[in-house]
Protein backbone atom coordinates (compact mmCIF):
# COMPACT_ATOMS: atom_id res chain seq x y z
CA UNK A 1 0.00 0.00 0.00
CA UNK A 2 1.43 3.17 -1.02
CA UNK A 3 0.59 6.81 0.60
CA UNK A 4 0.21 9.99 -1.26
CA UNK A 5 2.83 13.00 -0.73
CA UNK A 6 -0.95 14.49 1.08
CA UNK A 7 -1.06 11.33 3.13
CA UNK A 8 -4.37 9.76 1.08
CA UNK A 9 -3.26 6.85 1.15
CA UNK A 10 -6.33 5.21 2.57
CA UNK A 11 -5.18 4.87 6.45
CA UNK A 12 -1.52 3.40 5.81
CA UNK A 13 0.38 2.61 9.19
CA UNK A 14 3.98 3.00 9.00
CA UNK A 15 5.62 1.34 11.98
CA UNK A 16 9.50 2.61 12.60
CA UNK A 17 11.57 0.41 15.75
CA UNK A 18 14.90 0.87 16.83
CA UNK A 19 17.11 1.13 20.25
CA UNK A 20 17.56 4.60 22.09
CA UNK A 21 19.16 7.22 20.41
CA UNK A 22 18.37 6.15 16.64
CA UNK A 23 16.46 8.98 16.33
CA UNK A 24 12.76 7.62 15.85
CA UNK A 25 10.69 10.54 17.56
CA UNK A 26 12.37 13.19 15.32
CA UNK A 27 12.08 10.97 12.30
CA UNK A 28 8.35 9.64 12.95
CA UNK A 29 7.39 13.10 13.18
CA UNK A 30 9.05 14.59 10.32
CA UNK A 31 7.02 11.61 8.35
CA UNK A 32 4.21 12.17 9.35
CA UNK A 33 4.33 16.04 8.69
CA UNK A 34 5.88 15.10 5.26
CA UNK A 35 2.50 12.68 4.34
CA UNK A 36 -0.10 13.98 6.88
CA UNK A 37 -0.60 11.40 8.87
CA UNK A 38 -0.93 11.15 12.63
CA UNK A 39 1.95 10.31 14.94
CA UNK A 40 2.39 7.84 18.03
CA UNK A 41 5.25 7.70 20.27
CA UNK A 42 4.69 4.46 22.31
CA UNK A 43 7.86 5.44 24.05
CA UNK A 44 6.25 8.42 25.80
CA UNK A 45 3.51 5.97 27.07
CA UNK A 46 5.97 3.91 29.08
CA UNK A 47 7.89 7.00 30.26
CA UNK A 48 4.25 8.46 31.19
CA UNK A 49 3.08 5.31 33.29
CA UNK A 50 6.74 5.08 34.94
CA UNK A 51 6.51 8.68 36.08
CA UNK A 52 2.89 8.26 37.76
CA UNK A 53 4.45 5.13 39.36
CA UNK A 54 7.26 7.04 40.74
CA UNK A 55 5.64 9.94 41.58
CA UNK A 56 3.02 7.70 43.81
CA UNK A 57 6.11 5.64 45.45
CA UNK A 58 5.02 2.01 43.55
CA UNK A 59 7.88 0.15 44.74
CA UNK A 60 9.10 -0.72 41.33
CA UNK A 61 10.69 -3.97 42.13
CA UNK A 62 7.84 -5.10 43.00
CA UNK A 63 6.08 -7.03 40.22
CA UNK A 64 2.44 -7.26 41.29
CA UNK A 65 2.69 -4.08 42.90
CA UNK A 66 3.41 -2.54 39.35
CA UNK A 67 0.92 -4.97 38.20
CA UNK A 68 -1.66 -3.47 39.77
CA UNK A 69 -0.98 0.11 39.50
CA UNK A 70 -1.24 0.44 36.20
CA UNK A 71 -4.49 -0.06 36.45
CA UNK A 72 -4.97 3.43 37.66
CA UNK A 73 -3.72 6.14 35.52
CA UNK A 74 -5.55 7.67 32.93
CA UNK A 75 -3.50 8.42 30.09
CA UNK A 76 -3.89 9.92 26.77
CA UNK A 77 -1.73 10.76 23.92
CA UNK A 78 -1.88 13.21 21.46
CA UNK A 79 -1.46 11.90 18.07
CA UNK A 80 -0.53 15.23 16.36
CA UNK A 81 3.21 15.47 14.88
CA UNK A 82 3.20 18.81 16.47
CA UNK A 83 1.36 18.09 19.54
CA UNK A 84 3.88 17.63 22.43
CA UNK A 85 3.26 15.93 25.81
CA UNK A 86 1.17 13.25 27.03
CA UNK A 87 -1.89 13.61 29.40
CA UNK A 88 -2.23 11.44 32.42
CA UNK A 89 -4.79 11.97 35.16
CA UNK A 90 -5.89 15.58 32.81
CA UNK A 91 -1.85 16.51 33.11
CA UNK A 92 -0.29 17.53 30.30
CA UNK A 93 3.27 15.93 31.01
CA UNK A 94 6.23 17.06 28.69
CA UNK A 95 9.47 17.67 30.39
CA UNK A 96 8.75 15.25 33.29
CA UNK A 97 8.93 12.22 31.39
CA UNK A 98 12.25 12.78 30.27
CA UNK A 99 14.21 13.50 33.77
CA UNK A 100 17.00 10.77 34.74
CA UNK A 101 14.79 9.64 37.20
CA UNK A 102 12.27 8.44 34.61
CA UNK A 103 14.73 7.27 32.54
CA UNK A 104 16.55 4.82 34.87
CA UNK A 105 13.54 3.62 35.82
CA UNK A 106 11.21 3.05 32.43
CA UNK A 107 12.57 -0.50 31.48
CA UNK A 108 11.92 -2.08 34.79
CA UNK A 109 8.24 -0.71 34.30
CA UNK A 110 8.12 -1.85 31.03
CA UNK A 111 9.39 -5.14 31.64
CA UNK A 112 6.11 -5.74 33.42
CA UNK A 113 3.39 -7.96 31.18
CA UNK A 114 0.76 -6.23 32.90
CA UNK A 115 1.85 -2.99 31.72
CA UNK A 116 2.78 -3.91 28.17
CA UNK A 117 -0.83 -5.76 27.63
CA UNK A 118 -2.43 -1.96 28.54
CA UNK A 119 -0.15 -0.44 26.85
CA UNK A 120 -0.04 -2.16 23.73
CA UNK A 121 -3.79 -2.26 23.45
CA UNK A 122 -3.63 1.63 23.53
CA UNK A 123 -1.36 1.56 21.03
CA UNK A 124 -3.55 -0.65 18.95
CA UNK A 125 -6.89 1.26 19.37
CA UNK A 126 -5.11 4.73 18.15
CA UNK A 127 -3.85 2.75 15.25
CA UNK A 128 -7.13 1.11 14.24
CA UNK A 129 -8.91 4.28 15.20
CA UNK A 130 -6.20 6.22 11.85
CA UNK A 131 -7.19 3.50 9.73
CA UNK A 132 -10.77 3.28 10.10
CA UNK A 133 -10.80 7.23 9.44
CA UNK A 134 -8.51 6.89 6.71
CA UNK A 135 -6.09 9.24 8.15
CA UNK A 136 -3.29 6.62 8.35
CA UNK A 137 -0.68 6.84 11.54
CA UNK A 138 3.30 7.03 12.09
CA UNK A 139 4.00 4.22 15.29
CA UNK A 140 7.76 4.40 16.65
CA UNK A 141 8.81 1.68 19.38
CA UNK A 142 10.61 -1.16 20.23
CA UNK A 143 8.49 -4.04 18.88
CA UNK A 144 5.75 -1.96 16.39
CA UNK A 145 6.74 -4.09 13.58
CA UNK A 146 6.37 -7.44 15.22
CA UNK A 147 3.96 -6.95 18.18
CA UNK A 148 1.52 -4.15 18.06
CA UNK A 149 0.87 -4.04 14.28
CA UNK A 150 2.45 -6.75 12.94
CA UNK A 151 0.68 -6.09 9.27
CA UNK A 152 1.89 -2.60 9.24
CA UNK A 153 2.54 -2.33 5.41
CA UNK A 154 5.64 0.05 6.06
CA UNK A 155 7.88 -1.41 8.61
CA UNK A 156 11.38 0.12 9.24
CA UNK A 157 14.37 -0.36 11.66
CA UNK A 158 16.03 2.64 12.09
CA UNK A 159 19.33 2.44 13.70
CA UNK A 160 22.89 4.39 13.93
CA UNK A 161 26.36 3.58 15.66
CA UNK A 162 26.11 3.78 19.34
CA UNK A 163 28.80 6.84 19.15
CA UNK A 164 26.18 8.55 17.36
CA UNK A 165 23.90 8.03 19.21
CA UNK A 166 25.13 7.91 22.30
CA UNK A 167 26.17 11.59 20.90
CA UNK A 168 22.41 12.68 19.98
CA UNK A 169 21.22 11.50 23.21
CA UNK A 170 24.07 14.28 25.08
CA UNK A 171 22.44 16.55 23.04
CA UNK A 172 19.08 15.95 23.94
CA UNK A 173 20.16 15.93 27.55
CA UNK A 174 21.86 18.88 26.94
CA UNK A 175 18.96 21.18 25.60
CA UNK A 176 16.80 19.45 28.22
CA UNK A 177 19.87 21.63 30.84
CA UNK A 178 21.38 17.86 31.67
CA UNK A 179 24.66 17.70 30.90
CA UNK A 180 26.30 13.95 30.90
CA UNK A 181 29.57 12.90 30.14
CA UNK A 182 30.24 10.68 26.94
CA UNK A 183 30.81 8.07 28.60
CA UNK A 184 28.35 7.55 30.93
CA UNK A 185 25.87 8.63 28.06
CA UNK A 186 27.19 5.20 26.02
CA UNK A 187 27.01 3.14 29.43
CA UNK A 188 23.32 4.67 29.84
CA UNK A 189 22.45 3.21 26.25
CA UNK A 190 23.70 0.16 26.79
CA UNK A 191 22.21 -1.16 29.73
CA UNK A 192 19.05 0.06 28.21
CA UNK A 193 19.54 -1.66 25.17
CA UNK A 194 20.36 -4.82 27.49
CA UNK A 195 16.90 -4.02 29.81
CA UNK A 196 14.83 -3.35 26.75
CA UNK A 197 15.92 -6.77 24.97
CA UNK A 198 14.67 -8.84 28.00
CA UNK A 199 10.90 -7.73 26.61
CA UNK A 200 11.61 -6.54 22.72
CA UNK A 201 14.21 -6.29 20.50
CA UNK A 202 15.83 -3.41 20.60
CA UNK A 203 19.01 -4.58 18.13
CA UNK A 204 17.23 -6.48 15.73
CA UNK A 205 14.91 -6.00 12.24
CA UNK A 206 11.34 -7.39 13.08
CA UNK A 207 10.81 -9.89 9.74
CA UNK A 208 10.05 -7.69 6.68
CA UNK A 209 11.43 -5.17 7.85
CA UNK A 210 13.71 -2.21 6.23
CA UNK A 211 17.12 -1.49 7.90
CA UNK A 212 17.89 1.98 7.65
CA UNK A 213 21.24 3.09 9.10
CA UNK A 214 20.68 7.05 10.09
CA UNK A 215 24.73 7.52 11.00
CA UNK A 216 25.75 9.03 8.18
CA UNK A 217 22.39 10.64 7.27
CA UNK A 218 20.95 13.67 8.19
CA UNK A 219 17.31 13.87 9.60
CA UNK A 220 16.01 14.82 6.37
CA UNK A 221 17.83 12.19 4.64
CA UNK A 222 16.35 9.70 6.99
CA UNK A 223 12.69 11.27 6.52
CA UNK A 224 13.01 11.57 2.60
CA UNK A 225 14.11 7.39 2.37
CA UNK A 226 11.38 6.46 4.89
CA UNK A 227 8.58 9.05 2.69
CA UNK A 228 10.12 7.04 -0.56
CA UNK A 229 9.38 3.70 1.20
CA UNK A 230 5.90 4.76 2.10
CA UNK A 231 5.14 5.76 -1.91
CA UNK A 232 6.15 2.45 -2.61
CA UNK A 233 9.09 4.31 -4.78
C-alpha cells in the first residue's frame, strides 16, 4: 500500500523500531508532517506510566505491585506530529517524562506484562482508530513491527552507531539543561539496550522489515528514504 505526498493513502500505518538514540521521535514526526498522517510515540507511554508510578512511590521492584498500578492512571496521547506531551490523570506531562529519574527507571516498568498488555492495546486502538478514518498513523517503538501491528505495510528499523547516538542523546540531555559525560551517556544506552531486549528487540529487524542506518544521514535524509518507502518508490 502506497501513501500519497498528502497522506491519502487510505489509512496506511507506517511502523519505525529501533534502540535509544536512533532517532525515531524526530524521524516519525518529520514523516508524518511530510505525508499527513498522525503520529504515536509508544515510548512516551511507558515514560508516562513510569513517572505516575514514581511519583506515587510504587515500589518498582515489586512485580504485582506494578501490576496493579497500572491499572490506575488515565493516560492519553496526542497523536498530532506537532502536539507535544502526554496527558495522564488531565496533566499535560512534557518535560517530566524525560528526567534521569524516569529514565533509569522506564525498562523495569516496562518489563512488566501487565503494563505492556495496557499499553499495547492503547497503542492498537489509536492505530485502528487512523485507519478506520482513513487518516493513516506514524507508530515508533521497540516491537511496532512485530507486536503491536504486525501487518503494518511500512515497517522500518532505524538504527545508527552507538557513538552517534550515544552523541544525539548528550544533546538531547543537553537542551533538556542535563549535561552527561560521553561516557556515561554510552554506558546509559547500553544497559538500556540490554533491559529493553529482556521484553523486545531493541538490536534487531522485526521480519520484513527495512534497515535503515541514520549515522551518516541527516534527519532529512532519513525522513526523505522512509517518505520514498511509504510511496512504494
Amino acid at each position: 500500500m502506497a501513501v500519497a505526498e498528502d497522506g491519502r493513502g487510505g489509512g496506511i500505518v507506517i511502523a519505525i523500531d529501533g534502540p535509544s538514540g536512533s532517532g525515531k521521535s524526530s524521524t516519525s514526526r518529520g514523516v508524518a508532517r511530510r505525508l499527513g498522517l498522525r503520529y504515536l510515540d509508544t515510548g512516551a507511554q511507558y515514560r508516562a506510566m513510569t513517572w505516575w508510578m514514581l511519583e506515587h512511590g510504587v515500589d518498582l521492584a515489586d512485580g504485582e505491585a506494578v501490576a496493579a498500578a497500572s491499572l490506575l492512571p488515565r493516560l492519553a496521547s496526542a497523536t498530532d506530529p506537532d502536539g507535544y506531551g502526554i496527558t495522564v490523570d488531565g496533566r499535560v506531562l512534557v518535560d517530566e517524562i524525560r528526567t534521569g529519574a524516569v529514565d533509569a527507571a522506564v525498562s523495569k516498568v516496562a518489563g512488566v506484562r501487565a503494563v505492556r498488555t495496557r499499553l499495547i492495546e492503547a497503542q492498537r486502538e489509536c492505530v485502528r482508530t487512523a485507519v478506520a478514518e482513513g487518516v493513516g498513523i506514524v507508530v515508533e517503538g521497540r516491537d511496532i513491527a512485530e507486536v503491536v501491528w504486525p501487518i503494518a505495510p511500512v515497517k522500518v528499523y532505524l538504527t545508527a552507531d552507538q557513538a552517534v547516538r550515544a552523541a544525539r542523546r548528550e544533546a538531547e540531555h543537553a537542551g533538556a539543561g542535563r549535561g552527561t559525560e560521553a561516557a556515561a551517556t554510552l554506558a546509559e544506552l547500553a544497559r538500556r539496550d540490554a533491559e529493553d531486549a529482556k521484553t523486545t528487540r531493541p538490536l534487531d529487524a522485526a521480519p520484513g522489515a527495512v534497515v535503515v542506518d541514520g549515522t551518516h544521514l541527516s534527519l532529512d535524509e532519513v525522513v526523505e528514504e522512509i517518505v520514498r518507502l511509504a510511496k512504494g518508490q
